[in-house]
C-alpha atoms as a PDB file:
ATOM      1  CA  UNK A   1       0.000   0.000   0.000  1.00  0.00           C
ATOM      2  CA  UNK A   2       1.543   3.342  -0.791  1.00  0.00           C
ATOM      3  CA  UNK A   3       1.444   5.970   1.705  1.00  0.00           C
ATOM      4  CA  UNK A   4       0.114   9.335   0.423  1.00  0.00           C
ATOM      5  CA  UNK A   5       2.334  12.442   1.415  1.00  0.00           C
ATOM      6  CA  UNK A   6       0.049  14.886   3.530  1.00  0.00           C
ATOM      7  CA  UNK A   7      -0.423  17.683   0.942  1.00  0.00           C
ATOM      8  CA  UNK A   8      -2.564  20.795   1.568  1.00  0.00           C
ATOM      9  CA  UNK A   9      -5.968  20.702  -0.008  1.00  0.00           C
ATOM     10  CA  UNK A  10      -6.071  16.633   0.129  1.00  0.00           C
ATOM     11  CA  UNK A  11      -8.823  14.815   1.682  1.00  0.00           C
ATOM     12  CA  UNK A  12      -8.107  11.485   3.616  1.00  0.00           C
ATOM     13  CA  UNK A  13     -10.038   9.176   5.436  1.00  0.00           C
ATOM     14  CA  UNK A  14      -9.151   7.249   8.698  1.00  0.00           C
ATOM     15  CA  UNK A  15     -10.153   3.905   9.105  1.00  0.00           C
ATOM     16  CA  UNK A  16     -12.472   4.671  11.527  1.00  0.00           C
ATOM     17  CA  UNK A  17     -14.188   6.423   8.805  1.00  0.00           C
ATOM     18  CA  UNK A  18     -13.665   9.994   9.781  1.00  0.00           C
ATOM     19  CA  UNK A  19     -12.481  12.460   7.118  1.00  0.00           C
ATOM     20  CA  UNK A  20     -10.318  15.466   7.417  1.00  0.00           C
ATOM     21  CA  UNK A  21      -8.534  17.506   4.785  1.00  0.00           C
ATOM     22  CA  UNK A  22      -4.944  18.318   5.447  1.00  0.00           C
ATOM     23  CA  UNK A  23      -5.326  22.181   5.945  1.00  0.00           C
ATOM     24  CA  UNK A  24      -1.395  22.489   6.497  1.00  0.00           C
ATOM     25  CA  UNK A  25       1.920  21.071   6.749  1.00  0.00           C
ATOM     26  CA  UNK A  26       4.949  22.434   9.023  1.00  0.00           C
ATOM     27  CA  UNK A  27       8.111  20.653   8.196  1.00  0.00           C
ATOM     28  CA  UNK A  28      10.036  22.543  10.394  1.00  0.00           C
ATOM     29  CA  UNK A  29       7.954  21.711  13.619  1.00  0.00           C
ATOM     30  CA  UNK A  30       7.183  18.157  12.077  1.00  0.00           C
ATOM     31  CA  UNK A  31       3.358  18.711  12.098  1.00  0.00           C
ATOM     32  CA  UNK A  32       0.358  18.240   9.862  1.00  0.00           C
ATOM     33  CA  UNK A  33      -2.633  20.402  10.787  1.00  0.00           C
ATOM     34  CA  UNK A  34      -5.912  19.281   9.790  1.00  0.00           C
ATOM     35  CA  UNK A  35      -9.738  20.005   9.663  1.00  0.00           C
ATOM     36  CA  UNK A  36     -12.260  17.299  10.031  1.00  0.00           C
ATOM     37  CA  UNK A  37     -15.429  17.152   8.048  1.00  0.00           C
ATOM     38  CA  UNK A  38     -17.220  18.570  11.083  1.00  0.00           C
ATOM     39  CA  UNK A  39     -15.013  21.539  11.519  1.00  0.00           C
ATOM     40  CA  UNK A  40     -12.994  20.489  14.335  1.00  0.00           C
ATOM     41  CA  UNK A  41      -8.797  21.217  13.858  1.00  0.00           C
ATOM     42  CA  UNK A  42      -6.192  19.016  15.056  1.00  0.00           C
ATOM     43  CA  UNK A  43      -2.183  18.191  14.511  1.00  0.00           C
ATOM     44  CA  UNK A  44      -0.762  15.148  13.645  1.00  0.00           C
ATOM     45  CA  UNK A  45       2.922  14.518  14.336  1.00  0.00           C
ATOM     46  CA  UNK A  46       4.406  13.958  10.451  1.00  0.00           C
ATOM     47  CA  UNK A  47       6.423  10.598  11.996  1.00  0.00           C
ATOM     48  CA  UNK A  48       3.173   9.420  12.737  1.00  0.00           C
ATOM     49  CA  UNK A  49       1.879   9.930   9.050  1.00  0.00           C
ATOM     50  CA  UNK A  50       2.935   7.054   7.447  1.00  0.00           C
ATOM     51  CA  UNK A  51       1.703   4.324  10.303  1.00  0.00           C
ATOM     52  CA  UNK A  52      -1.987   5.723  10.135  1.00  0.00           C
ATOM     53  CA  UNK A  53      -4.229   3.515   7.431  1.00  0.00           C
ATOM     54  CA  UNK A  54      -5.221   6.216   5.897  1.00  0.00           C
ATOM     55  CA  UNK A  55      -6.743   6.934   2.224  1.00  0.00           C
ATOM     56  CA  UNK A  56      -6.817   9.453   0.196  1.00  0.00           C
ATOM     57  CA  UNK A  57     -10.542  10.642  -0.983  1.00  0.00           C
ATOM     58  CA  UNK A  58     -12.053  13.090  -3.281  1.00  0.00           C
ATOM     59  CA  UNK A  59     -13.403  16.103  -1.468  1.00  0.00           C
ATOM     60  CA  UNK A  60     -16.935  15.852  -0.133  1.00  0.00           C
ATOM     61  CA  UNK A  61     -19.623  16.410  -2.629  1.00  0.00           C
ATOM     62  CA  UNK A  62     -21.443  17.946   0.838  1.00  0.00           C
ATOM     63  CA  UNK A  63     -20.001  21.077   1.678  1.00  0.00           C
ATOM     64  CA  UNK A  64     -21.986  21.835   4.636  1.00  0.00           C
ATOM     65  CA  UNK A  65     -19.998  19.463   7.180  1.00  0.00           C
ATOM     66  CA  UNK A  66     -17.511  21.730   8.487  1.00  0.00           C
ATOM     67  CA  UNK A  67     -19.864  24.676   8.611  1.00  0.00           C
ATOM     68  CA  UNK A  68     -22.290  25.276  11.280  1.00  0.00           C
ATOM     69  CA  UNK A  69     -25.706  25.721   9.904  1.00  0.00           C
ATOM     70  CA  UNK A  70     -28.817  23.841   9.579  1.00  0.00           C
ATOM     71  CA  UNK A  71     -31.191  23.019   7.169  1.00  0.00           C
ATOM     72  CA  UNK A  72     -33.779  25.631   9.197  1.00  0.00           C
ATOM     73  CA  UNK A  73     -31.093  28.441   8.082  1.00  0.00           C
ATOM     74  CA  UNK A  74     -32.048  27.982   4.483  1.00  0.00           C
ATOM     75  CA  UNK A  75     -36.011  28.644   5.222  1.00  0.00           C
ATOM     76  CA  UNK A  76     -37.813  30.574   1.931  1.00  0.00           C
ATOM     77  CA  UNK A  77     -34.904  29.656  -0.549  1.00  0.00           C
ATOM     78  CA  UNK A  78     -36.302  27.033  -3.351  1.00  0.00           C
ATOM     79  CA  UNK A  79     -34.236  23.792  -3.244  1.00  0.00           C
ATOM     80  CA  UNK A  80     -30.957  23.668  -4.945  1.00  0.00           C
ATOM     81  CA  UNK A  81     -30.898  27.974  -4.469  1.00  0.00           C
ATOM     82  CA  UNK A  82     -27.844  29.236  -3.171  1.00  0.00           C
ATOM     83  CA  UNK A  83     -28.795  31.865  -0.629  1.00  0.00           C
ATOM     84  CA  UNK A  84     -27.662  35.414  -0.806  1.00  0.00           C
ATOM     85  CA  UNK A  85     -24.528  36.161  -0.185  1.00  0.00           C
ATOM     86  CA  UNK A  86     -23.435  32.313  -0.809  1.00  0.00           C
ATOM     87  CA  UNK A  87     -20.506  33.555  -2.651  1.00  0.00           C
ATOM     88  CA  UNK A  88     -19.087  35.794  -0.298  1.00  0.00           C
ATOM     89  CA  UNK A  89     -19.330  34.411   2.884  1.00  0.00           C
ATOM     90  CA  UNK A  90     -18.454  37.175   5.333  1.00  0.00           C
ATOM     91  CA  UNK A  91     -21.562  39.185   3.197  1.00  0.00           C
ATOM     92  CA  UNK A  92     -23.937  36.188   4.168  1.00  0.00           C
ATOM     93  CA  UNK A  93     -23.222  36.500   7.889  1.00  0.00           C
ATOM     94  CA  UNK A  94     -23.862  40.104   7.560  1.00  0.00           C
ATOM     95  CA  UNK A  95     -27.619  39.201   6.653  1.00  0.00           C
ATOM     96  CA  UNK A  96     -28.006  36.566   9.670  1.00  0.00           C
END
């Protein structure tokens, strides 16, 4: 099995079946930081990389994992409407 070098932007998936992009990597302090699907951030020790099962996955298709709305946030939009403001995200949280 070949083990996948942690780049930024890459999506893995732990055998436990949590995913996490790799959101950085420090060479100099020998750490990987990464972002889960549900938003949390962690740091994986780069020694430990190679040991972990993991495999590499296309990005989710579902973009809403890591941010923290809910359906309910979306009321009056028809489905498959971005709502205002989608595209700029700091102009969206203006209208909350």
């Amino acid at each position: 099995m070949d083990v996948q070098f942690p780049a930024v932007g890459h999506w893995f998936r732990r055998p436990s079946g949590t995913v996490f992009e790799v959101v950085a990597v420090d060479e100099d302090d020998g750490t990987i930081e990464i972002q889960q699907f549900d938003g949390t951030v962690g740091e994986l020790e780069i020694e430990n990389w190679p040991q972990m099962l993991l495999l590499e996955i296309s990005p989710p298709e579902d973009w809403s994992g890591s941010v923290d709305m809910d359906p309910d946030d979306y009321v009056g939009t028809k489905e498959g409407e971005m709502p205002s403001g989608f595209h700029d995200p700091l102009e969206f949280l203006d209208n909350l």
